[in-house]
PDB file of N, CA and C in Angstrom:
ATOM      1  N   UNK A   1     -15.605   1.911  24.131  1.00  0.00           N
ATOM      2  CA  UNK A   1     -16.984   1.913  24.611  1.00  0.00           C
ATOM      3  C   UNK A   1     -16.996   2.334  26.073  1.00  0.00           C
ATOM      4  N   UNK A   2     -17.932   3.500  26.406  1.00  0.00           N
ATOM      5  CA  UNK A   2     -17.671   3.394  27.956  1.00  0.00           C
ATOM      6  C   UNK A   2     -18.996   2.564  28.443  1.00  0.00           C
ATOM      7  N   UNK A   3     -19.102   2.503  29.649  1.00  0.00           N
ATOM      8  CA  UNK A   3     -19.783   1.833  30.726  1.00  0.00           C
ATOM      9  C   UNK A   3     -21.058   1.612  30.325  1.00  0.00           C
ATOM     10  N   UNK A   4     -21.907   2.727  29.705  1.00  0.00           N
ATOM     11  CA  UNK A   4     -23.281   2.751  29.233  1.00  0.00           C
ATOM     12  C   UNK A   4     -23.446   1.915  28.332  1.00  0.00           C
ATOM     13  N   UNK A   5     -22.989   1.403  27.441  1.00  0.00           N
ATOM     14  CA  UNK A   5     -23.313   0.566  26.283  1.00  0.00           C
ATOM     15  C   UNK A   5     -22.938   1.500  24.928  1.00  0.00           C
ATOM     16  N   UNK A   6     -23.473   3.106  25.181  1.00  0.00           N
ATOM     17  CA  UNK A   6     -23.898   3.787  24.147  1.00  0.00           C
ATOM     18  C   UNK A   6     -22.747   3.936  22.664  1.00  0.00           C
ATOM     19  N   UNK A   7     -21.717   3.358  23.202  1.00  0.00           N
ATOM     20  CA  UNK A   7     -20.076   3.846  22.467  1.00  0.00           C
ATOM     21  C   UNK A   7     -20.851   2.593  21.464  1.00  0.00           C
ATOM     22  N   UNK A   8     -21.385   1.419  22.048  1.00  0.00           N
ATOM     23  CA  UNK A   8     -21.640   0.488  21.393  1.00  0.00           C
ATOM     24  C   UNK A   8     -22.819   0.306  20.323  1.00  0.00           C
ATOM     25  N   UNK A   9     -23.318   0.948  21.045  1.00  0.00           N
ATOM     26  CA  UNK A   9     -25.097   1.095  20.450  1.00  0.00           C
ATOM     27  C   UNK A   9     -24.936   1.828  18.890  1.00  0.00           C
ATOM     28  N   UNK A  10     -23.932   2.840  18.885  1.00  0.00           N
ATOM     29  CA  UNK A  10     -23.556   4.573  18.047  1.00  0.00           C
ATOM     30  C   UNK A  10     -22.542   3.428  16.982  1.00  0.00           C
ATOM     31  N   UNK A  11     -21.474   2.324  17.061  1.00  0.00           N
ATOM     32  CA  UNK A  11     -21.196   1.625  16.347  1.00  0.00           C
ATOM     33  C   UNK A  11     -22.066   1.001  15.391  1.00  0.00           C
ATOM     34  N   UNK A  12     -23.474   0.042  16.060  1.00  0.00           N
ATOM     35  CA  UNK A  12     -24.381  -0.540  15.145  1.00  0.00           C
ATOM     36  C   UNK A  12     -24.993  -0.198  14.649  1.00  0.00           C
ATOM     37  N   UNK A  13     -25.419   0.996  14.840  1.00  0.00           N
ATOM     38  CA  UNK A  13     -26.012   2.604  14.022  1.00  0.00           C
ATOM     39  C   UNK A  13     -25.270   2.614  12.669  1.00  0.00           C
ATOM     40  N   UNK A  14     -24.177   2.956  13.016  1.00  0.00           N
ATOM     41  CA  UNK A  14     -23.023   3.755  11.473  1.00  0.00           C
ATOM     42  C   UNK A  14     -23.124   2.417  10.651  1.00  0.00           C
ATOM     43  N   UNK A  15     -23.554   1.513  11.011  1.00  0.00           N
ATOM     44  CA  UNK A  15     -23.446  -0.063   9.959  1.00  0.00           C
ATOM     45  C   UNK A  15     -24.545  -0.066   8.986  1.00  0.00           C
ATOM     46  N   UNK A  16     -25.681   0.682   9.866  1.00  0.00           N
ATOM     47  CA  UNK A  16     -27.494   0.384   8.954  1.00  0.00           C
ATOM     48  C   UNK A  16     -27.312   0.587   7.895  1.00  0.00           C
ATOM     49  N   UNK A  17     -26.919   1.004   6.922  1.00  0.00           N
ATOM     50  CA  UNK A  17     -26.832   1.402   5.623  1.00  0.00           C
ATOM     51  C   UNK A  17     -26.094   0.468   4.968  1.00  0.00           C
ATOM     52  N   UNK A  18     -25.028  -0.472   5.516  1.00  0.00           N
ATOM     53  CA  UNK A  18     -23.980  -1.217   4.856  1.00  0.00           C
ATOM     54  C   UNK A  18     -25.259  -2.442   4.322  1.00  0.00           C
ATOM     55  N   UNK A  19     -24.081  -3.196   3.320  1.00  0.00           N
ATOM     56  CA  UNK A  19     -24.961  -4.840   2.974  1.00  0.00           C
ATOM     57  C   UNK A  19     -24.549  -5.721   4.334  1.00  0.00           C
ATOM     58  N   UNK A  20     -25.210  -6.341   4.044  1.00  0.00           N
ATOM     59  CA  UNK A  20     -25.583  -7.531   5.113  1.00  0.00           C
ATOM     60  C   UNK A  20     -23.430  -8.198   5.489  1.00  0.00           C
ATOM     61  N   UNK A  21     -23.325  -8.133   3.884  1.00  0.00           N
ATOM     62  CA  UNK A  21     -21.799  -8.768   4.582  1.00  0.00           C
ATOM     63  C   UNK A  21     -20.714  -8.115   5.450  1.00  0.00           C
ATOM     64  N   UNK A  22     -20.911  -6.857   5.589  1.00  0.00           N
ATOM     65  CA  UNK A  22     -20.106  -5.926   6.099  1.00  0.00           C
ATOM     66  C   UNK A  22     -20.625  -5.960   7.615  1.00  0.00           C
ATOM     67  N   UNK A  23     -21.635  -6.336   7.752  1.00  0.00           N
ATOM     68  CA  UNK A  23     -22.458  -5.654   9.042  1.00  0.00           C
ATOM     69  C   UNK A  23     -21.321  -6.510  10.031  1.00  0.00           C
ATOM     70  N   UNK A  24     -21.268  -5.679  11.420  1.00  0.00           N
ATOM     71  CA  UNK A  24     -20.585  -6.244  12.374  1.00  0.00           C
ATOM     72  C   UNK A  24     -20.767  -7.188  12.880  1.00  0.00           C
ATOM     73  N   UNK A  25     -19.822  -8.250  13.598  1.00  0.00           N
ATOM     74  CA  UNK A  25     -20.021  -9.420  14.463  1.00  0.00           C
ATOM     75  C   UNK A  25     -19.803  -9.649  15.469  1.00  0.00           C
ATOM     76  N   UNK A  26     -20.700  -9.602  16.396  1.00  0.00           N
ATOM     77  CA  UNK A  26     -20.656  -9.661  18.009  1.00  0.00           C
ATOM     78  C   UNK A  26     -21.183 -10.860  18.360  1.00  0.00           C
ATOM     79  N   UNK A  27     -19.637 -11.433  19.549  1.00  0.00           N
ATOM     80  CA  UNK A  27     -19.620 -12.881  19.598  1.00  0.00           C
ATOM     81  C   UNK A  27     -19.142 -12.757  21.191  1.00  0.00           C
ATOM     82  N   UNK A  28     -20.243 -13.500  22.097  1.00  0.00           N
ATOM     83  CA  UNK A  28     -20.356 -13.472  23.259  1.00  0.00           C
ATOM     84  C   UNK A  28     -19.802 -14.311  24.163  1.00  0.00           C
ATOM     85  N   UNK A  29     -18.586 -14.509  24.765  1.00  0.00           N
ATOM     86  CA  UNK A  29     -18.151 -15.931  25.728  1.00  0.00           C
ATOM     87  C   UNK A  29     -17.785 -15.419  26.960  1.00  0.00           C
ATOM     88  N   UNK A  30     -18.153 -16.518  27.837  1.00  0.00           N
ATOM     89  CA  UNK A  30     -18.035 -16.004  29.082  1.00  0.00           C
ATOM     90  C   UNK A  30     -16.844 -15.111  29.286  1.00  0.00           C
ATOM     91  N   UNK A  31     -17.029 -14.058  30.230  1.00  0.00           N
ATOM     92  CA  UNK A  31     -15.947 -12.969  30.602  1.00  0.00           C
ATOM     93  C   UNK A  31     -15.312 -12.096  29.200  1.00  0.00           C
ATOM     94  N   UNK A  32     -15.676 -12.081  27.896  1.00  0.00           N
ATOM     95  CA  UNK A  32     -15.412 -11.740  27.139  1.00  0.00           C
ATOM     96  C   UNK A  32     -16.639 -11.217  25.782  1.00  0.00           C
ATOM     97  N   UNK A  33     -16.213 -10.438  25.239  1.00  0.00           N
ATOM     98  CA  UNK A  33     -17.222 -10.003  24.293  1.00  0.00           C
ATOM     99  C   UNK A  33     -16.027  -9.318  22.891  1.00  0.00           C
ATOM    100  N   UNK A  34     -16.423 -10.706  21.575  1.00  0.00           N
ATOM    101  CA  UNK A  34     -15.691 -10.087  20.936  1.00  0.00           C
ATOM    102  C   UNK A  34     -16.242  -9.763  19.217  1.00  0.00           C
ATOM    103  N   UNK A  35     -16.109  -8.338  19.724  1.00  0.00           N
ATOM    104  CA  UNK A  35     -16.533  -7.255  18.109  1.00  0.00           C
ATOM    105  C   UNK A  35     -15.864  -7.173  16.717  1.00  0.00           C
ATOM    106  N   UNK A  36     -16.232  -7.683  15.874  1.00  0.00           N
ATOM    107  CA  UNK A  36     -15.575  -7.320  14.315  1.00  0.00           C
ATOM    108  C   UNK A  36     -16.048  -6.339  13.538  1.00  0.00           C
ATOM    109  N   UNK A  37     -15.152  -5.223  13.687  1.00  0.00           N
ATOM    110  CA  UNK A  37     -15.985  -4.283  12.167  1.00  0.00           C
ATOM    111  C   UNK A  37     -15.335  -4.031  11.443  1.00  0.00           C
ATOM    112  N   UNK A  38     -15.781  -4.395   9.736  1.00  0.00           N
ATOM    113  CA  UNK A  38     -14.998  -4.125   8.778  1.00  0.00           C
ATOM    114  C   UNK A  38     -15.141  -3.056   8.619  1.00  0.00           C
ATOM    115  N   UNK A  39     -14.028  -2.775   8.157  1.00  0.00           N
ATOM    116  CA  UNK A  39     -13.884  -1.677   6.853  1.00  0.00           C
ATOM    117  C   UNK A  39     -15.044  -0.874   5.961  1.00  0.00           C
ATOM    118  N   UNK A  40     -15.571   0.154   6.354  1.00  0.00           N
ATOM    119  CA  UNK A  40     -16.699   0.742   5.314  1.00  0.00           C
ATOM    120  C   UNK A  40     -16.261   1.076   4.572  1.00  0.00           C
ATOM    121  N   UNK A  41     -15.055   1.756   4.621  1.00  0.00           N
ATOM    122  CA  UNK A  41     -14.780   2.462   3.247  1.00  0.00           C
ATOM    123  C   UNK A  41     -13.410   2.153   2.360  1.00  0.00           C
ATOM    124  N   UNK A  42     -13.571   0.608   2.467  1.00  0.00           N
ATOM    125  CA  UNK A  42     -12.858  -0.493   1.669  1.00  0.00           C
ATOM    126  C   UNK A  42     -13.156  -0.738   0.414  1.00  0.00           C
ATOM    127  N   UNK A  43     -12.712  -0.480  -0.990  1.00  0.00           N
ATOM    128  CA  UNK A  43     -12.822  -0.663  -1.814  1.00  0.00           C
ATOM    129  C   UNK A  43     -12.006  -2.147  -3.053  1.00  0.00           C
ATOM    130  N   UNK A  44     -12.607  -2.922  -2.855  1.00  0.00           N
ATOM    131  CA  UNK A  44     -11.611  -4.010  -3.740  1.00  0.00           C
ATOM    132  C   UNK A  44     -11.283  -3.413  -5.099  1.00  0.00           C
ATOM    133  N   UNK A  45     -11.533  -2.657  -5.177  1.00  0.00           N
ATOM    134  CA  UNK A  45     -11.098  -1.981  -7.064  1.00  0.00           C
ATOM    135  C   UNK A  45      -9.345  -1.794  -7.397  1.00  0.00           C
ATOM    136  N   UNK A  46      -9.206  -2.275  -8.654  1.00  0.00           N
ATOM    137  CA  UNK A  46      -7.983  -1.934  -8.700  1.00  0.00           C
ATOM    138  C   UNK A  46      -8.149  -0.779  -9.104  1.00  0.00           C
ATOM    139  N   UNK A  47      -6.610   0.086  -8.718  1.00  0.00           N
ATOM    140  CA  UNK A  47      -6.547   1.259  -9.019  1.00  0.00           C
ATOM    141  C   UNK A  47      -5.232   1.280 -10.025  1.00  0.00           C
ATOM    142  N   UNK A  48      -5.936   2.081 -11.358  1.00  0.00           N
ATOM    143  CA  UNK A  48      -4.868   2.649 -11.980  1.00  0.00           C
ATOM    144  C   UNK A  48      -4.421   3.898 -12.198  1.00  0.00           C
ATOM    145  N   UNK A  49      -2.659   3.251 -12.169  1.00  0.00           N
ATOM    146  CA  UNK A  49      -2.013   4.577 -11.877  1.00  0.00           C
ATOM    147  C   UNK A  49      -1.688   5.454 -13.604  1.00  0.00           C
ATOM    148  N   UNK A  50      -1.997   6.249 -13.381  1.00  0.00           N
ATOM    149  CA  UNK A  50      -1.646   7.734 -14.575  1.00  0.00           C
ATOM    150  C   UNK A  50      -0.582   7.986 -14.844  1.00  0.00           C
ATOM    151  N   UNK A  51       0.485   7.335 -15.312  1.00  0.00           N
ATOM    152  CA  UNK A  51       1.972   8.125 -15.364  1.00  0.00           C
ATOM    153  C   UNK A  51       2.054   8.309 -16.842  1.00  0.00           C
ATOM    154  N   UNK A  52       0.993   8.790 -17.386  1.00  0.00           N
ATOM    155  CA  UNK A  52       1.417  10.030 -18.671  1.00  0.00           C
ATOM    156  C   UNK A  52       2.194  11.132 -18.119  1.00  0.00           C
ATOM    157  N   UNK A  53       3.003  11.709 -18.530  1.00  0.00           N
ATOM    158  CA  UNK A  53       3.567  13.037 -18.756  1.00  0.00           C
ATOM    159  C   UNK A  53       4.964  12.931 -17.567  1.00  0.00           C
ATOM    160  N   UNK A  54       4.704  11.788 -16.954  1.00  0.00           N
ATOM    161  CA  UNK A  54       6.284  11.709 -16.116  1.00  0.00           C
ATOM    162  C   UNK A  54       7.257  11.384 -16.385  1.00  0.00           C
ATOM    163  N   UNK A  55       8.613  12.106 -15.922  1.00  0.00           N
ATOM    164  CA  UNK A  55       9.724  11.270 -16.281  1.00  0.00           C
ATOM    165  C   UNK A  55      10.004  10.040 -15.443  1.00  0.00           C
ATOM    166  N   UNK A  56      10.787   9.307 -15.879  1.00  0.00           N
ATOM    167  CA  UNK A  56      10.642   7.958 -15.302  1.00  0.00           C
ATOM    168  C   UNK A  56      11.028   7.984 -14.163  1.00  0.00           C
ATOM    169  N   UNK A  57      12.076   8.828 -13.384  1.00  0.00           N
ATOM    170  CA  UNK A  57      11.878   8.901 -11.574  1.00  0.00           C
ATOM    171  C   UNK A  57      10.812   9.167 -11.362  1.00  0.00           C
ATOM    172  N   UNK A  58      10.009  10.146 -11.582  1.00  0.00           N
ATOM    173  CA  UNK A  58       8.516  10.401 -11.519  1.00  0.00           C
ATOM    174  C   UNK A  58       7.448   9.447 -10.939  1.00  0.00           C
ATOM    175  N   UNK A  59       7.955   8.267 -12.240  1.00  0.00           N
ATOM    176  CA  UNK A  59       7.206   6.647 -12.603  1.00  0.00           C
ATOM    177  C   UNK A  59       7.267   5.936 -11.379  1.00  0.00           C
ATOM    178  N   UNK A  60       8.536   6.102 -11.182  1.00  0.00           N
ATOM    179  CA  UNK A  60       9.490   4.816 -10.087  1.00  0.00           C
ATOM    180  C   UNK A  60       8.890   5.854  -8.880  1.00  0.00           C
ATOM    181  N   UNK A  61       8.705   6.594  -8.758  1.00  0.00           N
ATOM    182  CA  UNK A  61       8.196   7.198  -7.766  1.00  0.00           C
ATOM    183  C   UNK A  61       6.940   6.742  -6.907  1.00  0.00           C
ATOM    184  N   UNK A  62       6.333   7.257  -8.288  1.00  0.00           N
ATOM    185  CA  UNK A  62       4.814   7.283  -8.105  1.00  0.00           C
ATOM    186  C   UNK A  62       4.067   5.535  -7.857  1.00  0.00           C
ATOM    187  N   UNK A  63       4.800   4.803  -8.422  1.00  0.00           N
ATOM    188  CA  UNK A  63       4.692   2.852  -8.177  1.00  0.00           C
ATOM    189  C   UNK A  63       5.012   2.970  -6.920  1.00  0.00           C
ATOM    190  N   UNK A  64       6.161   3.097  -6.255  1.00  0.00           N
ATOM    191  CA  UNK A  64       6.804   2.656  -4.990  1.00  0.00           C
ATOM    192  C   UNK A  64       5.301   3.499  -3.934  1.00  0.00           C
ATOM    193  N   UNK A  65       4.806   4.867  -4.103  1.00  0.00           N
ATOM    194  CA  UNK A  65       4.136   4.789  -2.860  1.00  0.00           C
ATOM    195  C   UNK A  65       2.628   4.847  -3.035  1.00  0.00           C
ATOM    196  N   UNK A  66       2.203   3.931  -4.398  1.00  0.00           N
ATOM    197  CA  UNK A  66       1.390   3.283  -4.463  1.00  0.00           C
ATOM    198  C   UNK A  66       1.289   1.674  -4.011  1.00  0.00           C
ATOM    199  N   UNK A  67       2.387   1.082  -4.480  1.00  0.00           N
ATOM    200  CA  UNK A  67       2.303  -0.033  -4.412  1.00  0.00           C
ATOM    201  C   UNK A  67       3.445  -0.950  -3.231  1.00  0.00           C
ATOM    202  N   UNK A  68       3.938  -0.176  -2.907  1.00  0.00           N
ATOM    203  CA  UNK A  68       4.809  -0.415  -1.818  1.00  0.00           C
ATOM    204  C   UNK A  68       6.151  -0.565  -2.947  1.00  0.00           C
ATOM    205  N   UNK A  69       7.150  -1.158  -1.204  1.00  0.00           N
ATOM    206  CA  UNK A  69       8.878  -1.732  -1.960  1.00  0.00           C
ATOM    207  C   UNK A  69       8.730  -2.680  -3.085  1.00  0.00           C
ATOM    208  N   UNK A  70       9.263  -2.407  -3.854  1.00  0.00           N
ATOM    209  CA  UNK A  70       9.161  -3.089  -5.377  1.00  0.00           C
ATOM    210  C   UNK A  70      11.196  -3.560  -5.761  1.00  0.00           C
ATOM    211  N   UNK A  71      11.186  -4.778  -6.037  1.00  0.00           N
ATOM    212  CA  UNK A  71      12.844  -4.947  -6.559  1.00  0.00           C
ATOM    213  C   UNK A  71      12.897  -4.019  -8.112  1.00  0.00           C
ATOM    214  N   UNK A  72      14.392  -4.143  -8.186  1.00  0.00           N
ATOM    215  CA  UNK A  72      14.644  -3.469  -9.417  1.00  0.00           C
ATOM    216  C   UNK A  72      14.071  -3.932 -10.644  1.00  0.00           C
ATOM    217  N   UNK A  73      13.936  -5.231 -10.662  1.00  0.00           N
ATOM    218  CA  UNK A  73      13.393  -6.159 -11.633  1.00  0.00           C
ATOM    219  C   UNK A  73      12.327  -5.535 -12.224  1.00  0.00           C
ATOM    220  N   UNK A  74      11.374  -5.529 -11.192  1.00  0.00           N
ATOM    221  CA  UNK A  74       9.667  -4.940 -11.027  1.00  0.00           C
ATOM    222  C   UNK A  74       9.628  -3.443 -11.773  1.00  0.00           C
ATOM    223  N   UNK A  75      10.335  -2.846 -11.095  1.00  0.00           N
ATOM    224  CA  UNK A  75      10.465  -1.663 -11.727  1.00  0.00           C
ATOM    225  C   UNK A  75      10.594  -1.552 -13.190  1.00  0.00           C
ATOM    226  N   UNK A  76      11.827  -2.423 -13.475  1.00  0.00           N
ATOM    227  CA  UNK A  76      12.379  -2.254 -15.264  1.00  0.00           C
ATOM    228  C   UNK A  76      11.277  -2.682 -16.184  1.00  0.00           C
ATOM    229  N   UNK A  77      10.489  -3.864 -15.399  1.00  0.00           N
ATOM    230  CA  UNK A  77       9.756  -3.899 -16.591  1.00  0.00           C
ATOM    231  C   UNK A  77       8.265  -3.075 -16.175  1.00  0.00           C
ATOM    232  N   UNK A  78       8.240  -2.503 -15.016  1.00  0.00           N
ATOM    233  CA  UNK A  78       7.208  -1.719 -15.197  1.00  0.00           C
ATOM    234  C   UNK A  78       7.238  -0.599 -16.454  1.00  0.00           C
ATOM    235  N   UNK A  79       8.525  -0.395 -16.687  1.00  0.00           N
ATOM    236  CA  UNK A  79       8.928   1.477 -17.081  1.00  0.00           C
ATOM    237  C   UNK A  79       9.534   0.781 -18.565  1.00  0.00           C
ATOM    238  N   UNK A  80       9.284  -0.724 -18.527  1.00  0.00           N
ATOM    239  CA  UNK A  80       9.511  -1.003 -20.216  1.00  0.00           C
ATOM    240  C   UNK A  80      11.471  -0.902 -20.688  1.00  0.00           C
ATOM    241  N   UNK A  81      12.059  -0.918 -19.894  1.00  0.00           N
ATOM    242  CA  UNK A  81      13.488  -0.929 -20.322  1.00  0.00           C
ATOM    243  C   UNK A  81      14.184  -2.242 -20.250  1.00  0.00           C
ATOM    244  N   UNK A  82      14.415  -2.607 -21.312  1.00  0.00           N
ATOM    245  CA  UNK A  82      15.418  -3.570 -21.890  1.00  0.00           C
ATOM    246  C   UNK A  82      16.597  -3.941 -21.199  1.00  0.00           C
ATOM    247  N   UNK A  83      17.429  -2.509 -20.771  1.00  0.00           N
ATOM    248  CA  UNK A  83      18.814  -3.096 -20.263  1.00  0.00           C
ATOM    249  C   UNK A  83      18.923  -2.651 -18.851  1.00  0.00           C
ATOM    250  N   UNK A  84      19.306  -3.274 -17.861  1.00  0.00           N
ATOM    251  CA  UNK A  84      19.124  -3.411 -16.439  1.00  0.00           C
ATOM    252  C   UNK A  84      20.149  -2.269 -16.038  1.00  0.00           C
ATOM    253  N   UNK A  85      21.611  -2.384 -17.259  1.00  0.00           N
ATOM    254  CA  UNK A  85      22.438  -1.009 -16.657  1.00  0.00           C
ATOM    255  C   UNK A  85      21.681   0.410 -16.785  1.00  0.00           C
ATOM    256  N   UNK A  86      21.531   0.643 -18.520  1.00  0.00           N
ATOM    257  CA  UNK A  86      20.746   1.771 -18.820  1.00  0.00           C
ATOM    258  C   UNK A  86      19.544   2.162 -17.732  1.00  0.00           C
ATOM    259  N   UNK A  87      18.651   1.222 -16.900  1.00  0.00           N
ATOM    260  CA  UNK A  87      17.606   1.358 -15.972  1.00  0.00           C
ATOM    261  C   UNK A  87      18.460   2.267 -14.808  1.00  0.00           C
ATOM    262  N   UNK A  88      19.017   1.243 -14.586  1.00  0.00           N
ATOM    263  CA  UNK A  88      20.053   1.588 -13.054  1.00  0.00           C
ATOM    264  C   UNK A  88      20.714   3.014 -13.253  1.00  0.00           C
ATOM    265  N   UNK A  89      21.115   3.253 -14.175  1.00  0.00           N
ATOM    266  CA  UNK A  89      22.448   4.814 -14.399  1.00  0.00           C
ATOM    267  C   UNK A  89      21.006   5.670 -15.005  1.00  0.00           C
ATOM    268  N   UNK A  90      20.126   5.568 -15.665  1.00  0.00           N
ATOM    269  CA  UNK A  90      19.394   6.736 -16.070  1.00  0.00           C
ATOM    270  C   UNK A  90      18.083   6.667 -14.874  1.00  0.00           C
ATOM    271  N   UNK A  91      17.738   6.364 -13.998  1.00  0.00           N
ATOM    272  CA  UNK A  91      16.674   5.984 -13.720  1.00  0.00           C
ATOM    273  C   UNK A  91      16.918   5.898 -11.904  1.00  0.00           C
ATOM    274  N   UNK A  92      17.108   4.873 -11.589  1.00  0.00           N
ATOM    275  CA  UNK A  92      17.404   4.482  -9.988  1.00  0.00           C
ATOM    276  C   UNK A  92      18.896   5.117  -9.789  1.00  0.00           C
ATOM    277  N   UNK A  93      19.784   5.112 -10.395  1.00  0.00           N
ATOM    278  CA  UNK A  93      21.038   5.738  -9.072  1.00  0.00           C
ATOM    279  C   UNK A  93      21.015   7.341  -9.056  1.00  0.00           C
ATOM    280  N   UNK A  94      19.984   7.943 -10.272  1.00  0.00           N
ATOM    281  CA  UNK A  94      19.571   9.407  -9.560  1.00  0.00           C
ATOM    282  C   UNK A  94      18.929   9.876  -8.506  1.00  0.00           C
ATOM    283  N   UNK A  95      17.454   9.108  -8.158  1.00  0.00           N
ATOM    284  CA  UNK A  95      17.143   9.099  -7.264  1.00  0.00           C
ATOM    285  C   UNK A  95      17.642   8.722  -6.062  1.00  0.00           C
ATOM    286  N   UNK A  96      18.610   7.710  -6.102  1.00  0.00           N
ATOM    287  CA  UNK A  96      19.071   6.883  -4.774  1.00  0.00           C
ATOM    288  C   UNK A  96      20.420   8.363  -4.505  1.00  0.00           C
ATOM    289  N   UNK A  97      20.992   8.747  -5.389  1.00  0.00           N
ATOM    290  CA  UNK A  97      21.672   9.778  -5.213  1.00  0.00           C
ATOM    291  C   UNK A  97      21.142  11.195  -4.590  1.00  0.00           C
ATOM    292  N   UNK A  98      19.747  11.755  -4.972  1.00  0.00           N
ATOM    293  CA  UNK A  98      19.094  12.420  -4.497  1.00  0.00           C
ATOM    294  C   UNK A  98      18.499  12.592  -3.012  1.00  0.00           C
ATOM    295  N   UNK A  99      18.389  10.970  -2.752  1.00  0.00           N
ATOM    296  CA  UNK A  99      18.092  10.384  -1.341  1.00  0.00           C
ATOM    297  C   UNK A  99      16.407  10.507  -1.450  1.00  0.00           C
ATOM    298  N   UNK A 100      16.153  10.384  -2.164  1.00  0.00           N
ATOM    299  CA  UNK A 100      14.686  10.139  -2.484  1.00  0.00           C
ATOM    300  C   UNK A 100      13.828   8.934  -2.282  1.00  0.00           C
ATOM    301  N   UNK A 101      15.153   7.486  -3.004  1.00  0.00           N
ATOM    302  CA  UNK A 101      14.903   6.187  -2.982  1.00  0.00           C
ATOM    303  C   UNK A 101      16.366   5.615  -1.976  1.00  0.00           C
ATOM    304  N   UNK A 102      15.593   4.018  -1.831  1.00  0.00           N
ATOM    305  CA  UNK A 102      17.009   4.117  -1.235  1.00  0.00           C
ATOM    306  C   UNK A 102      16.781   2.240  -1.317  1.00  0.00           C
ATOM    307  N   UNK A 103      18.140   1.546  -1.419  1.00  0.00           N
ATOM    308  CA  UNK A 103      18.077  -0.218  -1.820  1.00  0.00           C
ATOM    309  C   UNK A 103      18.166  -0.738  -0.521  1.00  0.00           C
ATOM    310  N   UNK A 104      16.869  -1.585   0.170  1.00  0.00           N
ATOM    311  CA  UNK A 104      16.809  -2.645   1.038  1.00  0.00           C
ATOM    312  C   UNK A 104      17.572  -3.730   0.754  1.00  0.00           C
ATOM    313  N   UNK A 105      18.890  -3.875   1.117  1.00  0.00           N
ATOM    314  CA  UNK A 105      19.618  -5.183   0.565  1.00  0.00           C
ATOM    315  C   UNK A 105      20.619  -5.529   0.264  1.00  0.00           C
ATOM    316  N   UNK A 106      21.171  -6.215  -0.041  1.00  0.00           N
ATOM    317  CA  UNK A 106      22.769  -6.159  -0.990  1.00  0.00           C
ATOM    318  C   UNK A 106      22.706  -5.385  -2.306  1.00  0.00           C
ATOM    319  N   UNK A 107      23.400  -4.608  -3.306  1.00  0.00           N
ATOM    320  CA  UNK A 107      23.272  -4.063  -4.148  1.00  0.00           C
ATOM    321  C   UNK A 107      23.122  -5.368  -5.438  1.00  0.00           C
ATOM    322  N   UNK A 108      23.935  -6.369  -5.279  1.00  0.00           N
ATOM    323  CA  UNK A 108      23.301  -7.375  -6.524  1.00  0.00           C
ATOM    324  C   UNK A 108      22.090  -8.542  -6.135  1.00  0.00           C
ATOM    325  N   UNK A 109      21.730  -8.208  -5.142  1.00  0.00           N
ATOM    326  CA  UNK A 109      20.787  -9.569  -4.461  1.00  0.00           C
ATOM    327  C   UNK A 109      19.661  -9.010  -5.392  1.00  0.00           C
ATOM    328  N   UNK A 110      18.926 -10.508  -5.917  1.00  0.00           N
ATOM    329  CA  UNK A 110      17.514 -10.101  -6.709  1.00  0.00           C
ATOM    330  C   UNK A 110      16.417  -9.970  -5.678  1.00  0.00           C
ATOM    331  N   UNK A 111      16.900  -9.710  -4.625  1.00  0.00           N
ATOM    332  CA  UNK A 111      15.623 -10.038  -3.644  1.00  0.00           C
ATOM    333  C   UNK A 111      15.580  -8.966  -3.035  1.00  0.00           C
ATOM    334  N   UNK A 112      16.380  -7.829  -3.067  1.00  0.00           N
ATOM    335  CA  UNK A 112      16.422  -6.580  -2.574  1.00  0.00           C
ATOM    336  C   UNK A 112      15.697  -5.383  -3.550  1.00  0.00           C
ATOM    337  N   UNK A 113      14.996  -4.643  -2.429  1.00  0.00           N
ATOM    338  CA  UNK A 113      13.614  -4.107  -2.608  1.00  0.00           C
ATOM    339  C   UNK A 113      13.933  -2.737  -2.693  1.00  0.00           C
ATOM    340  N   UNK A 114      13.469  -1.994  -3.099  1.00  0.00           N
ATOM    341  CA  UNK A 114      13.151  -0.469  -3.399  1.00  0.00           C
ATOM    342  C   UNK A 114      12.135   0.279  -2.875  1.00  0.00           C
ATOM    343  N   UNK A 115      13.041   0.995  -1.555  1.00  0.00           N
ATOM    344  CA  UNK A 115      12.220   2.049  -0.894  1.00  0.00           C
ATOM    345  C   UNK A 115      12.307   3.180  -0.873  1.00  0.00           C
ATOM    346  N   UNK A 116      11.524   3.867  -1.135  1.00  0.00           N
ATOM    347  CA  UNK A 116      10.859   5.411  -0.565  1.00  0.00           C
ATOM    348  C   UNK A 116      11.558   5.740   1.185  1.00  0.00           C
ATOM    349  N   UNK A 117      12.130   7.045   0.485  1.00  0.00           N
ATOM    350  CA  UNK A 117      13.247   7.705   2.319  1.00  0.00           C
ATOM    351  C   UNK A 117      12.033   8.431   2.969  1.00  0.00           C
ATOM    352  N   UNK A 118      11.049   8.029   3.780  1.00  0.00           N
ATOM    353  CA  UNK A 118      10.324   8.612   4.679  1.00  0.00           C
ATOM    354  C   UNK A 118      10.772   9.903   5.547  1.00  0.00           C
TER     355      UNK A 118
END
């Protein structure tokens, strides 16, 4: 906001259209002035993901940078596989070989997560 107010004024403007719960909150204490604005274009909807026609790196792909680091666990039964080796050798150590994915963790810890190589 600069000096004029107007940075401020041009904020409570872009709100008029929102519902009442979204609208901003301006809360006044001495030497301080403090503003909340949500999110307009926040949606609570879940979103579902499409993985017809992928192969299952594809799958494991497309989860991880939707939904963030996911353990191996998460994965197997996202993608429906039974045996944790068959998952691991057809599935995750191609990608992790590719350098595509890569394991946050000890390699047998259940608590180690599956990330996407930025």
């Amino acid at each position: 906001m600069e000096r004029g107010g107007t940075g401020f004024q041009t904020m409570i403007e872009s709100y008029k259209a929102c519902p009442d719960e979204i609208q901003p909150v301006v809360s006044i204490y001495p030497g301080f002035l403090n503003l909340k604005l949500f999110d307009r274009l926040y949606r609570d909807e879940v979103i579902e993901l499409d993985l017809e026609g992928l192969t299952d790196g594809e799958k494991v792909l497309a989860i991880l940078k939707m939904e963030g680091p996911k353990p191996i666990k998460e994965l197997q039964m996202s993608l429906n596989y039974r045996s944790r080796s068959q998952f691991l050798n057809e599935v995750i150590n191609p990608l992790m070989k590719s350098g595509e994915i890569y394991r946050d963790g000890k390699p047998k810890s259940p608590t180690a997560l599956i990330k996407i190589k930025r």
